[in-house]
Every structure is written in C-alpha cells, then in structure tokens.
Protein backbone atom coordinates (compact mmCIF):
# COMPACT_ATOMS: atom_id res chain seq x y z
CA UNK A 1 32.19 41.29 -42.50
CA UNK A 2 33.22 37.39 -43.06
CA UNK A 3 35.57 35.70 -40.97
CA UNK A 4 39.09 35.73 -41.31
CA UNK A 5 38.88 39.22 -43.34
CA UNK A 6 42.47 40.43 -43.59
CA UNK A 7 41.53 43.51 -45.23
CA UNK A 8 43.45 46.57 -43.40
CA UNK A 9 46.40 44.23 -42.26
CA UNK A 10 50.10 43.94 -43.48
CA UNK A 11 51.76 40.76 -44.13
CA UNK A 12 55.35 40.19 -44.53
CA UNK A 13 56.89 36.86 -46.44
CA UNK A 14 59.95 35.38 -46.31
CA UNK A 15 61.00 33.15 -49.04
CA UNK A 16 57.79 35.18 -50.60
CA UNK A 17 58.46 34.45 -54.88
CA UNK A 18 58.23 30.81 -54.76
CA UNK A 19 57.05 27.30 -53.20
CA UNK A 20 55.14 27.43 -50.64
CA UNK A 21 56.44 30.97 -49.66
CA UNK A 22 54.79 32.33 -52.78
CA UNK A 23 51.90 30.68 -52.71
CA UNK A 24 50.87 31.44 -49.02
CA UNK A 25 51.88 35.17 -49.77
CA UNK A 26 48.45 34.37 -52.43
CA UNK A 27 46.39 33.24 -49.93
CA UNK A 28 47.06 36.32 -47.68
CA UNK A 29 46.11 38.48 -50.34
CA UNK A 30 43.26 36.71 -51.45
CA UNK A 31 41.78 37.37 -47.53
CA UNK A 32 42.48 41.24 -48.37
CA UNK A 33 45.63 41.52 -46.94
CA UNK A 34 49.07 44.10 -48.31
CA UNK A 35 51.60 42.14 -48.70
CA UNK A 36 55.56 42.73 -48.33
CA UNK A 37 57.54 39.98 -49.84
CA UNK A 38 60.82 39.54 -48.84
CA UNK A 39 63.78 37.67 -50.85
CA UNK A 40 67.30 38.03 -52.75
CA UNK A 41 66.72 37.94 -56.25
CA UNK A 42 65.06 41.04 -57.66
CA UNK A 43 63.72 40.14 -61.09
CA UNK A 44 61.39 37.20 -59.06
CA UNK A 45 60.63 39.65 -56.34
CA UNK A 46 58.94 42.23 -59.32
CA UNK A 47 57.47 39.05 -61.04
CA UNK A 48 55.58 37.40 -58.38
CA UNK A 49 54.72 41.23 -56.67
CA UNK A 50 52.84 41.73 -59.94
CA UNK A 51 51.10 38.49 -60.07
CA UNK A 52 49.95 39.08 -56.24
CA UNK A 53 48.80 42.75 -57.63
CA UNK A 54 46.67 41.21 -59.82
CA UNK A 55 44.35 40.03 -57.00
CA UNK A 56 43.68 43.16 -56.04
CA UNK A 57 46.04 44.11 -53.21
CA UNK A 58 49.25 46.07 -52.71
CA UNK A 59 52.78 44.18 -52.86
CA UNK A 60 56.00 45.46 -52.03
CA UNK A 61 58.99 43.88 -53.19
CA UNK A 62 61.79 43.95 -50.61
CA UNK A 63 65.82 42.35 -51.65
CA UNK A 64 66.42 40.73 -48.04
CA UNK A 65 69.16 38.43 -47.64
CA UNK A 66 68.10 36.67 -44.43
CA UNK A 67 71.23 35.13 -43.36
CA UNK A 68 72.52 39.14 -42.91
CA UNK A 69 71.69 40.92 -39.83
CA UNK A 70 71.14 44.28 -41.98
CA UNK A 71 69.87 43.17 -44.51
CA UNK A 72 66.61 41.83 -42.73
CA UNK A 73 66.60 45.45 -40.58
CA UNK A 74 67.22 47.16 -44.02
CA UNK A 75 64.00 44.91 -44.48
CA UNK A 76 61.93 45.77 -41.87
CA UNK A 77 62.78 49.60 -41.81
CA UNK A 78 61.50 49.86 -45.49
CA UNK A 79 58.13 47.68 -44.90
CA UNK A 80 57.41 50.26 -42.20
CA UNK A 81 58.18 53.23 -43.76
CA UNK A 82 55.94 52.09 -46.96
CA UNK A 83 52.48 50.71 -44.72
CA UNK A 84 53.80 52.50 -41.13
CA UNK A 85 52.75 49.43 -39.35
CA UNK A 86 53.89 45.01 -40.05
CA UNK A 87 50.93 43.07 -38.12
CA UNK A 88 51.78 39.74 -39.94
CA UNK A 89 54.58 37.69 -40.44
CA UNK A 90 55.41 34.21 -41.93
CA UNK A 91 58.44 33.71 -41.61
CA UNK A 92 59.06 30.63 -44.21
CA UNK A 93 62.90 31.12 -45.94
CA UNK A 94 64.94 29.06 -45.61
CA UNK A 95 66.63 25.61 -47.44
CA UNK A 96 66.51 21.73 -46.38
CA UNK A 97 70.09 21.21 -47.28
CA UNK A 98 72.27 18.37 -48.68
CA UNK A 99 71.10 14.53 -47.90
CA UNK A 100 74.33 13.43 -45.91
CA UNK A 101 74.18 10.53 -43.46
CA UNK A 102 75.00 12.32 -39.90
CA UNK A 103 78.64 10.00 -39.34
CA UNK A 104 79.41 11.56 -42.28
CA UNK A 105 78.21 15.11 -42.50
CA UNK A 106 81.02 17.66 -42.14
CA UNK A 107 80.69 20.13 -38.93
CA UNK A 108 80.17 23.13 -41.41
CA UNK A 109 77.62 21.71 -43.51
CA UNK A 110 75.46 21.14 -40.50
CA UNK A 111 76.53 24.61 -38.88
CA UNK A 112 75.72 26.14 -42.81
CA UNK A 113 72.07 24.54 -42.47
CA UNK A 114 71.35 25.34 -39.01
CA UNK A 115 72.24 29.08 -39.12
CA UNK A 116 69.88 29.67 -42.09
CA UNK A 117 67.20 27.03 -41.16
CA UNK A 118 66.86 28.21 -37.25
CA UNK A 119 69.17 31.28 -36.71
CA UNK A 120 67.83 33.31 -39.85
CA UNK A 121 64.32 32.69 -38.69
CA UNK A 122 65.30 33.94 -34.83
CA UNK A 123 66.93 36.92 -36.60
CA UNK A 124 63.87 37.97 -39.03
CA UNK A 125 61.42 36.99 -36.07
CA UNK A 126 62.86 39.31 -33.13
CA UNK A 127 63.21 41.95 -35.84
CA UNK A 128 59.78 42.32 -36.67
CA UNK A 129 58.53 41.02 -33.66
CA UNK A 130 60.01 44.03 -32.01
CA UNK A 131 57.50 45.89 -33.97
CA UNK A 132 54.97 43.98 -33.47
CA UNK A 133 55.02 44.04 -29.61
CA UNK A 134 55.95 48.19 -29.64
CA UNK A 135 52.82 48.32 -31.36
CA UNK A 136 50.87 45.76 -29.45
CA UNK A 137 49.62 43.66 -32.21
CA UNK A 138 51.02 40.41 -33.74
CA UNK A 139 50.66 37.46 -35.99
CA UNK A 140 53.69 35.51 -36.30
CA UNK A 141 54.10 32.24 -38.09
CA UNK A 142 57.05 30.26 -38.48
CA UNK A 143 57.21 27.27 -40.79
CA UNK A 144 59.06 24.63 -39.07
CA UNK A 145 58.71 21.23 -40.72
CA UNK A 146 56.86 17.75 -40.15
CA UNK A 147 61.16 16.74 -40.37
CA UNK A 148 61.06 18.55 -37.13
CA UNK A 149 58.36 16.27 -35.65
CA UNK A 150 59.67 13.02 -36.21
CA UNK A 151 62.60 10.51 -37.39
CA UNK A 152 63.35 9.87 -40.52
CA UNK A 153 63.77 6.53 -42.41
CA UNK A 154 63.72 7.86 -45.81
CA UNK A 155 66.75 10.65 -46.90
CA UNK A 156 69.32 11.75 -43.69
CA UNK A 157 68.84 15.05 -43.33
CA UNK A 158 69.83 15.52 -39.71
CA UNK A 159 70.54 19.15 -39.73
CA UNK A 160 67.51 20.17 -41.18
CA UNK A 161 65.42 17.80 -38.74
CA UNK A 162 67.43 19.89 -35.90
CA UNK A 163 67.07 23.17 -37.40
CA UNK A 164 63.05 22.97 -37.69
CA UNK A 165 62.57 20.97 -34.00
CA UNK A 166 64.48 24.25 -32.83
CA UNK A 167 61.96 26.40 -34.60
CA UNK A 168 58.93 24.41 -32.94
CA UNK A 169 60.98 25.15 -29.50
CA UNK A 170 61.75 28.70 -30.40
CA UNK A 171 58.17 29.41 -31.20
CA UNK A 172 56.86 28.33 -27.92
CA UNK A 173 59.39 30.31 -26.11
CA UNK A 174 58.41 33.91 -28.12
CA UNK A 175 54.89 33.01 -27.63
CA UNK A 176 54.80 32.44 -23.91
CA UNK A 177 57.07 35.49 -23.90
CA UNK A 178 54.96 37.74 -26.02
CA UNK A 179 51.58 36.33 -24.86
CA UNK A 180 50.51 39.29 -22.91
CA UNK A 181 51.81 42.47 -25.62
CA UNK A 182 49.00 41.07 -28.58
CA UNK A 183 51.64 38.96 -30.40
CA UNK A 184 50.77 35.36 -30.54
CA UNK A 185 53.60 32.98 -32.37
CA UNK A 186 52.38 29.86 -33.84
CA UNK A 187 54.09 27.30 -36.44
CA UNK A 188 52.91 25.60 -39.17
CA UNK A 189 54.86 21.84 -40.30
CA UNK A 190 54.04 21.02 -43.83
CA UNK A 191 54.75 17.64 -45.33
CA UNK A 192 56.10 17.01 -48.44
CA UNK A 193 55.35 19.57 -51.42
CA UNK A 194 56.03 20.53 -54.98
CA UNK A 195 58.42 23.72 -54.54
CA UNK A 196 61.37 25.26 -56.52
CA UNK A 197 64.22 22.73 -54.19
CA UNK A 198 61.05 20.22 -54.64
CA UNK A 199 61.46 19.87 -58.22
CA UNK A 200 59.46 17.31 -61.08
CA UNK A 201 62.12 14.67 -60.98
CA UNK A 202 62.27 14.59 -56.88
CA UNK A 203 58.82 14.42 -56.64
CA UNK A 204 58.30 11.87 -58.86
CA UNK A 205 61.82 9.79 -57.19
CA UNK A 206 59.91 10.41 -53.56
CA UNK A 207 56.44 8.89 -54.66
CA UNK A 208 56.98 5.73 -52.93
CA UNK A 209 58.50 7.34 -49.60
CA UNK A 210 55.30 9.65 -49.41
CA UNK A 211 53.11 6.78 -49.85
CA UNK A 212 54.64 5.30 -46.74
CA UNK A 213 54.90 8.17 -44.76
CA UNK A 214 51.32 9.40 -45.93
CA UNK A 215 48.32 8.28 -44.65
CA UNK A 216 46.74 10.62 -47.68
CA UNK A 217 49.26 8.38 -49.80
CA UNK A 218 50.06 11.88 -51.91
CA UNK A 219 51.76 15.08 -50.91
CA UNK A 220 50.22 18.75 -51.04
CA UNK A 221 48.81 20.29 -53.32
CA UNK A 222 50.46 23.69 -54.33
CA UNK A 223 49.41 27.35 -54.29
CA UNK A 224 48.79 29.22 -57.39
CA UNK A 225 46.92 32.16 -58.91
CA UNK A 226 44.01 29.21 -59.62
CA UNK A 227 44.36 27.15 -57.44
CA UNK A 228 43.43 27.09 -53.18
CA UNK A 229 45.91 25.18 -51.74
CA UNK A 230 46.36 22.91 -48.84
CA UNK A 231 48.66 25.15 -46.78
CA UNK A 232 45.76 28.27 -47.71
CA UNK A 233 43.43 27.27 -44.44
CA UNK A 234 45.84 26.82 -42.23
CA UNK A 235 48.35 29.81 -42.76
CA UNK A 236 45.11 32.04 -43.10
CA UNK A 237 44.03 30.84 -39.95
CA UNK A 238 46.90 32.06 -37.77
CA UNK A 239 47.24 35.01 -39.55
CA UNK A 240 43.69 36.33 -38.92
CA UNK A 241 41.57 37.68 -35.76
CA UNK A 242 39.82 34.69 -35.18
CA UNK A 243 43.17 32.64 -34.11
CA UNK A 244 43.60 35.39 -31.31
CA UNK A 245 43.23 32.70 -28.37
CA UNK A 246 45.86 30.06 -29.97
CA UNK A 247 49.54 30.91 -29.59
CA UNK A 248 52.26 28.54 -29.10
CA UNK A 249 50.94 25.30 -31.55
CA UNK A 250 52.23 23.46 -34.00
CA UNK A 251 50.12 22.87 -36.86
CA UNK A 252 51.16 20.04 -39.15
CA UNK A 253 49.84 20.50 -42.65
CA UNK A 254 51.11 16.92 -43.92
CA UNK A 255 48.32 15.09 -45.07
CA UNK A 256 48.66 12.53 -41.35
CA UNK A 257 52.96 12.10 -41.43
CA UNK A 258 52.95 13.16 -38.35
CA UNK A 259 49.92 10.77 -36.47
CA UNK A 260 51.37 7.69 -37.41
C-alpha cells in the first residue's frame, strides 16, 4: 500500500462545489477517499458530486448553510448516518468580503465577515470534531489565509485578515486540546487563486499585486478533473496517516507571500 492511501476514510468539505473547496474535495478522492460535500445550493452540490463520482469514489451531497447552527448538525447527523463514521474534515467555506478601508468599514460589515469567516468555521469544527474525538480518530483542516499571516498593502480587507489570524489561533487551541483523543488540527494559508469570488477580470486586475507579493511572480494553479493542483500535496498531506505526528501548523500554500 502507497503512502498517503485514503482509501477506507471519509472526508467532509465545506465550500465543497467550487474554488479551491471543489477542487481539494478532487484531490481527496483521487487518494481513495468518500467524500461528503457540504454547501447551500443544491443543483452545484449534484453537479460537482457527479463529477467527483466519476473518479471512482462515493460523494454525498449535503445542503448545509454554515452560518446556521442546525443546519451544520442537520449536516453532520446525515454524513454519519450515510458512512457511520467522519475521519476527515476541511473545513474551507467561507467569503473574503467587501474591500473597505478599516476608518471606514461599518461595525456590521466587519461583524457580517467575521461570523462567517471565523465563527462558522468554530461552529462546523466542534461539530464534527465532537465526532471525531468520540471516536478517537481525526483529521481536521482549516483553511485560514496567507491574509491572516501578514499586512496588507494591496486591497483593505481588515475583517477578513482578522477572521483568518483567528482561525490560525483557533486551530492551535483545538489541536493542543485534542492532541491526546487521535484528532490532530492543522491549517492550510493559500495565496492568491482563481476561484468562483476570484473571477477572470480580478485575476487579471491583481496581476501586478501578485507579482509583488509573489516571489513565484504568479498565483496557484487550480484544481480540476485534469489537472493536480498546487493546494493537492498539501491538503492530502494533513489529511492522511502519514501527517499523524504534525498538529497545530500552519501551512502556507502561496507560492513564498508569506517569507518575504
């Protein structure tokens, strides 16, 4: 059997039929894992579940609406009544927000960002993470941000820069809590990357801020059916055996943002 197998285990993700959400639900599968992917609109949830089928796997398409307390246990109480067991989850919905410079940014906007950015992802984590550590077997991965590593000189995006440094915090906190029960906790902080909010036309607009920003002087490259990503190593990583000593880190997955 080859390293980081995944046949056998169950992964659950959030934000699962698009971006990067999508596209590491692909890599998951592509390691042998049954996916569950969670999100609110059902007509992308039963188009991307039958594109993951197509590699082989089972996929389970589950309407969750994060941001709603039971919702997400509606969630988790239907993944474990279909596979009786969740031993992965990345837990990657969420939204960056408007660009508002921070003198200006009304209370609610930042409150509106914050709750789903960093209380959504406490909510869907504890959930399943109660599973997890009644059963005694864990991989959780949270997708903070590089924003939540460093300043900012390009767009101000101050809430979303707090929301994801509180998801770097909060994952250290449920892994030193959790080390002992066979949950580890780990994030992941991509850089910039094509995605559904990442459209053509911002992408394009951005070119000059990720060449700054970059040491790779491009952003990521994308998941697909045909194509290996540059998030695939890294979310496959944490999510297999092999990571079982590492719990607590934050992995940037931004092509050097973050070193310089």
């Amino acid at each position: 059997m080859g390293i980081f197998n995944l046949h056998g285990r169950v992964a659950v993700v959030t934000g699962g039929t698009a971006g990067l959400g999508r596209g590491m639900a692909i890599a998951l599968a592509r390691q042998g894992a049954d996916l569950a992917i969670l999100a609110r609109r059902p007509d992308k949830l039963t188009e991307t579940a039958r594109e993951i089928g197509s590699l082989g796997g089972r996929c389970l398409p589950v309407v969750c609406d994060i941001s709603d307390e039971a919702s997400v246990q509606n969630a988790v109480e239907t993944v474990v009544n279909h596979y009786k067991k969740v031993d992965i989850l990345v837990n990657n919905a969420g939204n960056g927000g408007p660009s508002i410079p921070t003198v200006d940014m009304p209370q609610e906007i930042f409150d509106k960002v914050v709750n789903l950015d960093l209380c959504s992802l406490f909510r869907v984590m504890k959930a399943f993470g109660k599973v997890m550590v009644e059963a005694g077997y864990g991989r959780i991965i949270n997708i903070a941000s590089a924003m939540g590593m460093v300043g900012n000189l390009g767009v101000p995006l101050a809430g979303y820069q707090a929301a994801k440094g509180g998801v770097i915090n909060l994952t250290r906190a449920a892994a030193a809590e959790w080390a002992t029960q066979g949950v580890t906790v780990n994030n992941i902080c991509p850089g910039m990357f094509p995605s559904e909010s990442n459209g053509a036309d911002l992408m394009e607009e951005s070119q000059t801020f990720i060449k700054r920003m970059t040491p790779m002087q491009r952003a990521g490259t994308p998941t697909d059916l045909n194509t290996v990503g540059d998030m695939d190593a890294a979310v496959v990583f944490l999510a297999s055996e092999e990571s079982r000593y590492i719990t607590g880190i934050t992995l940037p997955c931004d092509g050097g943002w973050t070193c310089v």
